[in-house]
Protein backbone atom coordinates (compact mmCIF):
# COMPACT_ATOMS: atom_id res chain seq x y z
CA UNK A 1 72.91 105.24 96.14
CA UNK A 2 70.60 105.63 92.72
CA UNK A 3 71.30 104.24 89.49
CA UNK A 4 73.69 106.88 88.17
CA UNK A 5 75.82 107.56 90.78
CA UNK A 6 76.29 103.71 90.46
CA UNK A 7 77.17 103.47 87.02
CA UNK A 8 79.72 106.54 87.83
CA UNK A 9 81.52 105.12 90.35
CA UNK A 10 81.53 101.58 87.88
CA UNK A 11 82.91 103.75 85.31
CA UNK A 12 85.54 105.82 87.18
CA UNK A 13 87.12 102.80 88.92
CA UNK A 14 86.64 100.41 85.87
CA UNK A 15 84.29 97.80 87.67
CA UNK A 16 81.42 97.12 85.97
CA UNK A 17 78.97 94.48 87.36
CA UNK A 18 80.88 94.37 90.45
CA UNK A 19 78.96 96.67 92.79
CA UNK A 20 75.66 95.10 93.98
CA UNK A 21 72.26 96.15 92.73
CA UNK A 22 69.66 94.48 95.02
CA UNK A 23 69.95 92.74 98.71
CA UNK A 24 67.31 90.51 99.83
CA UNK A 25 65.63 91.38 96.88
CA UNK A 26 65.54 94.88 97.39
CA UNK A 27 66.97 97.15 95.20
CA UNK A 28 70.41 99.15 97.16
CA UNK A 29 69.32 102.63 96.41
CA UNK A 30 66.20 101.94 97.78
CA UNK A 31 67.42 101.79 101.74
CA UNK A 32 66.90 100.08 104.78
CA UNK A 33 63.61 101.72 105.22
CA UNK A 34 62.63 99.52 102.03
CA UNK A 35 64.56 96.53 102.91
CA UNK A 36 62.30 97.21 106.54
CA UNK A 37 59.14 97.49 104.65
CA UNK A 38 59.23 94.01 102.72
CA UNK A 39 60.06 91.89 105.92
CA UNK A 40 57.18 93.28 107.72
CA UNK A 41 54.43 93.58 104.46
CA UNK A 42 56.37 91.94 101.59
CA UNK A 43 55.76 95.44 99.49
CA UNK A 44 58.63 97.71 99.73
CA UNK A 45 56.33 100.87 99.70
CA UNK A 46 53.81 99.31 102.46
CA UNK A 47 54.56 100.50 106.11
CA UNK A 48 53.94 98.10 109.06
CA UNK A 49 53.49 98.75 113.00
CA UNK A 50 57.01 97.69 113.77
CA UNK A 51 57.59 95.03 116.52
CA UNK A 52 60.90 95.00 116.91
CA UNK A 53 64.01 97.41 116.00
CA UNK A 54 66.12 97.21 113.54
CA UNK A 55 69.16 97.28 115.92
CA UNK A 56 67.86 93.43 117.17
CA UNK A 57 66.95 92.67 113.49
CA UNK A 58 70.31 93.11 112.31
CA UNK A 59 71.80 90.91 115.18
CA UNK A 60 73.18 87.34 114.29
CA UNK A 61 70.88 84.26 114.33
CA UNK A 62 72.44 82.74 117.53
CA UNK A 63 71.44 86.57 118.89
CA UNK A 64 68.13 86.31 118.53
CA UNK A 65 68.30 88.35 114.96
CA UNK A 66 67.83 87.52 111.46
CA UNK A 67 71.29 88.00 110.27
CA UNK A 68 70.27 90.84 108.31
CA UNK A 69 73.68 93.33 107.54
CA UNK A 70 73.03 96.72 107.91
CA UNK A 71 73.99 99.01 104.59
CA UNK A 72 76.17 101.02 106.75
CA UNK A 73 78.55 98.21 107.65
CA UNK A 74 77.92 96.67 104.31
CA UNK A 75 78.78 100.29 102.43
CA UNK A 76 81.94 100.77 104.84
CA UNK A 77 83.27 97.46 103.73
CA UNK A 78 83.57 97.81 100.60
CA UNK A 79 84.48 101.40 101.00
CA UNK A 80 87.53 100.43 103.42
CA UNK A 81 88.76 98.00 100.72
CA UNK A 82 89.31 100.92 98.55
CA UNK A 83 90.91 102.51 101.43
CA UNK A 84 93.42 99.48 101.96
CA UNK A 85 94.33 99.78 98.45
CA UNK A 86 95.02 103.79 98.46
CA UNK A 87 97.00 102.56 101.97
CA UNK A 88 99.18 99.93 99.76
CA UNK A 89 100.29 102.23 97.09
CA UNK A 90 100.53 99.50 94.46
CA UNK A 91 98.30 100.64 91.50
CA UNK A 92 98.17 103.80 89.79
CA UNK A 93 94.56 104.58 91.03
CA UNK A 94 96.12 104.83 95.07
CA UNK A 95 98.90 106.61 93.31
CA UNK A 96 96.62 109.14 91.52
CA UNK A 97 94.43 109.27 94.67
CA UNK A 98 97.44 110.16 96.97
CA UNK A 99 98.49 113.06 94.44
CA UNK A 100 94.72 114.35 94.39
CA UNK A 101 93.63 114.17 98.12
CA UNK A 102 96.75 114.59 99.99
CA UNK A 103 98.48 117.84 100.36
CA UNK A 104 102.21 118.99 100.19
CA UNK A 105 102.38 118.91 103.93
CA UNK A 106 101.56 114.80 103.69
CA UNK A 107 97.77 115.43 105.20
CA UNK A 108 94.60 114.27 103.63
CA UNK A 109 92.74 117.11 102.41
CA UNK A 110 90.02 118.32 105.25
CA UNK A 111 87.98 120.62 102.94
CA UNK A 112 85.19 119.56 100.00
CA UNK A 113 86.07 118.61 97.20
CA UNK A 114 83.40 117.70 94.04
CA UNK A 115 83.67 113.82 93.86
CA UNK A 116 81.21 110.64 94.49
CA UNK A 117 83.99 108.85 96.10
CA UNK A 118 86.68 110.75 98.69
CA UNK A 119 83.85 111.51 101.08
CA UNK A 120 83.33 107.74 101.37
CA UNK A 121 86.87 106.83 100.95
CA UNK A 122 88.18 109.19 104.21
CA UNK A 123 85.29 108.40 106.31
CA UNK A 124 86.75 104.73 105.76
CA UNK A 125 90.08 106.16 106.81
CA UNK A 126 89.09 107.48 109.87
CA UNK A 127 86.93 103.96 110.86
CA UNK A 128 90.42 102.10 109.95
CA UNK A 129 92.84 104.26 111.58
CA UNK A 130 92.90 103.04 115.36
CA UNK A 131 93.46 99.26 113.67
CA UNK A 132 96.62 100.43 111.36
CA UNK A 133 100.23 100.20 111.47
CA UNK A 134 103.23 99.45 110.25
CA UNK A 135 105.76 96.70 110.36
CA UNK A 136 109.00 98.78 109.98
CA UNK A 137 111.02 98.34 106.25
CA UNK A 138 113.35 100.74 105.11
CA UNK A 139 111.15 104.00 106.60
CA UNK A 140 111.22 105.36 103.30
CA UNK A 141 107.35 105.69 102.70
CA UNK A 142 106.58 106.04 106.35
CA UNK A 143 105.74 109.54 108.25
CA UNK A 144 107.96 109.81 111.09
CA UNK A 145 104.96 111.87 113.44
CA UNK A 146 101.89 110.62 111.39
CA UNK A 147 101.73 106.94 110.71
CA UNK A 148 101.48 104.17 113.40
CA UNK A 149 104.95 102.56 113.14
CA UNK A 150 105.40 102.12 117.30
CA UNK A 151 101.71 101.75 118.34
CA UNK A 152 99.59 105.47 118.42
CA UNK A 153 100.85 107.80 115.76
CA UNK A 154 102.89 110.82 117.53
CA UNK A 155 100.75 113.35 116.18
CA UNK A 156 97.92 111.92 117.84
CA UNK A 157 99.64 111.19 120.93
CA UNK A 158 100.82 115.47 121.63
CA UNK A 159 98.06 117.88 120.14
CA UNK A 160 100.16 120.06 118.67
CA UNK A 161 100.56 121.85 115.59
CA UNK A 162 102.37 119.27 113.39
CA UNK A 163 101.91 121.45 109.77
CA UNK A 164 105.22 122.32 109.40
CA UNK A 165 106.86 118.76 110.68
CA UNK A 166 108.29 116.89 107.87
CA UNK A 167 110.12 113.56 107.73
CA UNK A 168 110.07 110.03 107.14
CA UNK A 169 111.19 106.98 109.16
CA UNK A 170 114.66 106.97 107.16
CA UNK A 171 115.90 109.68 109.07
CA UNK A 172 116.22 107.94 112.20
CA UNK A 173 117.85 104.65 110.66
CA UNK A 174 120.94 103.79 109.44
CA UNK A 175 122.47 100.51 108.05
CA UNK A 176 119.22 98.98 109.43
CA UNK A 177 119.47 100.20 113.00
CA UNK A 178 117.64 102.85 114.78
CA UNK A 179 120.12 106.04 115.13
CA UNK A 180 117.81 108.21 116.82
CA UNK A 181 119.65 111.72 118.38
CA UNK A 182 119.66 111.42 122.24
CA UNK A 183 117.07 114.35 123.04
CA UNK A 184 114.64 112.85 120.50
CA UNK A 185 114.97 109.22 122.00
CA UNK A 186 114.45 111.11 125.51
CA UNK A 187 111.00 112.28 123.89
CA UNK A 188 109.99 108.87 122.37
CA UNK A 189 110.67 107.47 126.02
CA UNK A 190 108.52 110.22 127.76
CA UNK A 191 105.83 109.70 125.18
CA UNK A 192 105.87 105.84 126.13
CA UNK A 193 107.65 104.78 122.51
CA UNK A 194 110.29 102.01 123.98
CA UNK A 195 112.40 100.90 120.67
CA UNK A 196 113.35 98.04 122.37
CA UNK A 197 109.76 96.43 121.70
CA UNK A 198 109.42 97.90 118.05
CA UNK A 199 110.96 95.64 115.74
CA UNK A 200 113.93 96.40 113.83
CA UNK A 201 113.68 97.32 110.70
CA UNK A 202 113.59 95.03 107.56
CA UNK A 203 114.56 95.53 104.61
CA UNK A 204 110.50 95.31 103.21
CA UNK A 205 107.65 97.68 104.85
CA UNK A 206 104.17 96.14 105.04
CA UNK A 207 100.99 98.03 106.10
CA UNK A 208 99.22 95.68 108.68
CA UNK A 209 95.66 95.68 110.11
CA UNK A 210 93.84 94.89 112.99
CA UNK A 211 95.07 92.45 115.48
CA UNK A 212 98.57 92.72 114.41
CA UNK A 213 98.58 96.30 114.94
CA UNK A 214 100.19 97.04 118.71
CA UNK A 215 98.01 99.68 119.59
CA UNK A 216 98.95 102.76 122.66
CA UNK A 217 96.23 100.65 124.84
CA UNK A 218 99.06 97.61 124.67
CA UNK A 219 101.78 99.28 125.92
């Protein structure tokens, strides 16, 4: 990443001096190749015969590695933590986000768009979707055939065209129970959704991640 694209992204999210400039010495925009480079010759310009890949490099200590974290994982990190927040909805920046990048039919936008940041942001979204779900509230802010609220999201579970398929948790609760229409609880069951092990709803939603997260593998 150089300099200016930097200081953008500083400026656009209101973050200055929080985005790191150098890692083992060696300034960020410069690349592993650099960061490579001064471990074997202590230059960052000077290329070395090359003894061992960078895959074992970047191992942990008790590996046989150095420790050293790749830019990749380092970049999705951070890059996922501005996913988790666009996730959340609790700022105006998700808020704006979700407005700018997702369309009327509740998709994220697949085509370009000119930006520094979405092209990071959704490539986060994609890394973080098999370790997302929900813990069931009111339904109100979740997609009924997109989001993981019962394991695998439905979309991804039929491939189907699911363009024109609109509607939100809520529909299919009432009072706080599940009141799901016979022939669509006949389709959860064939799809392997069993309500009995989704718990009921509450009367707060919370986006969970990772281990918490009952994926389609579990059931």
């Amino acid at each position: 990443m150089s300099i200016a694209k930097k200081r953008k992204i500083e400026d656009f999210f209101d973050i200055k001096g929080v985005l790191p400039e150098r890692y083992l010495g060696v300034p960020l925009f410069r690349g592993e190749a650099a960061i490579g480079n001064f471990l074997w010759s202590g230059d960052l310009t000077q290329r070395r015969a090359i003894t061992l890949k960078w895959e074992s490099v970047c191992k942990p200590r008790e590996e046989g590695g150095l420790g050293i974290r790749k830019l990749r994982e380092l970049n999705l990190s951070l890059l996922m933590k501005l996913a988790w927040q666009l996730l959340e909805q609790k700022t105006n920046w998700s808020k704006f986000m979700t407005a700018k990048f997702k369309n009327k039919k509740g998709n994220w936008v697949n085509y370009h768009k000119s930006t520094s940041t979405w092209g990071g942001i959704k490539w986060a979204l994609q890394e973080m979707k098999p370790y997302i779900g929900w813990i069931v509230g009111d339904g109100t802010n979740i997609d009924l055939w997109r989001d993981s609220w019962a394991g695998q999201a439905i979309s991804d579970r039929v491939q189907f065209d699911w363009t024109d398929f609109r509607a939100r948790l809520s529909d299919i609760i009432t009072d706080g129970h599940w009141s799901i229409p016979s022939p669509l609880g006949n389709s959860f069951s064939n799809l392997g959704i069993q309500l009995d092990d989704v718990p009921p709803p509450m009367t707060d939603r919370t986006l969970v991640f990772g281990s918490q997260v009952r994926t389609a593998a579990s059931q």
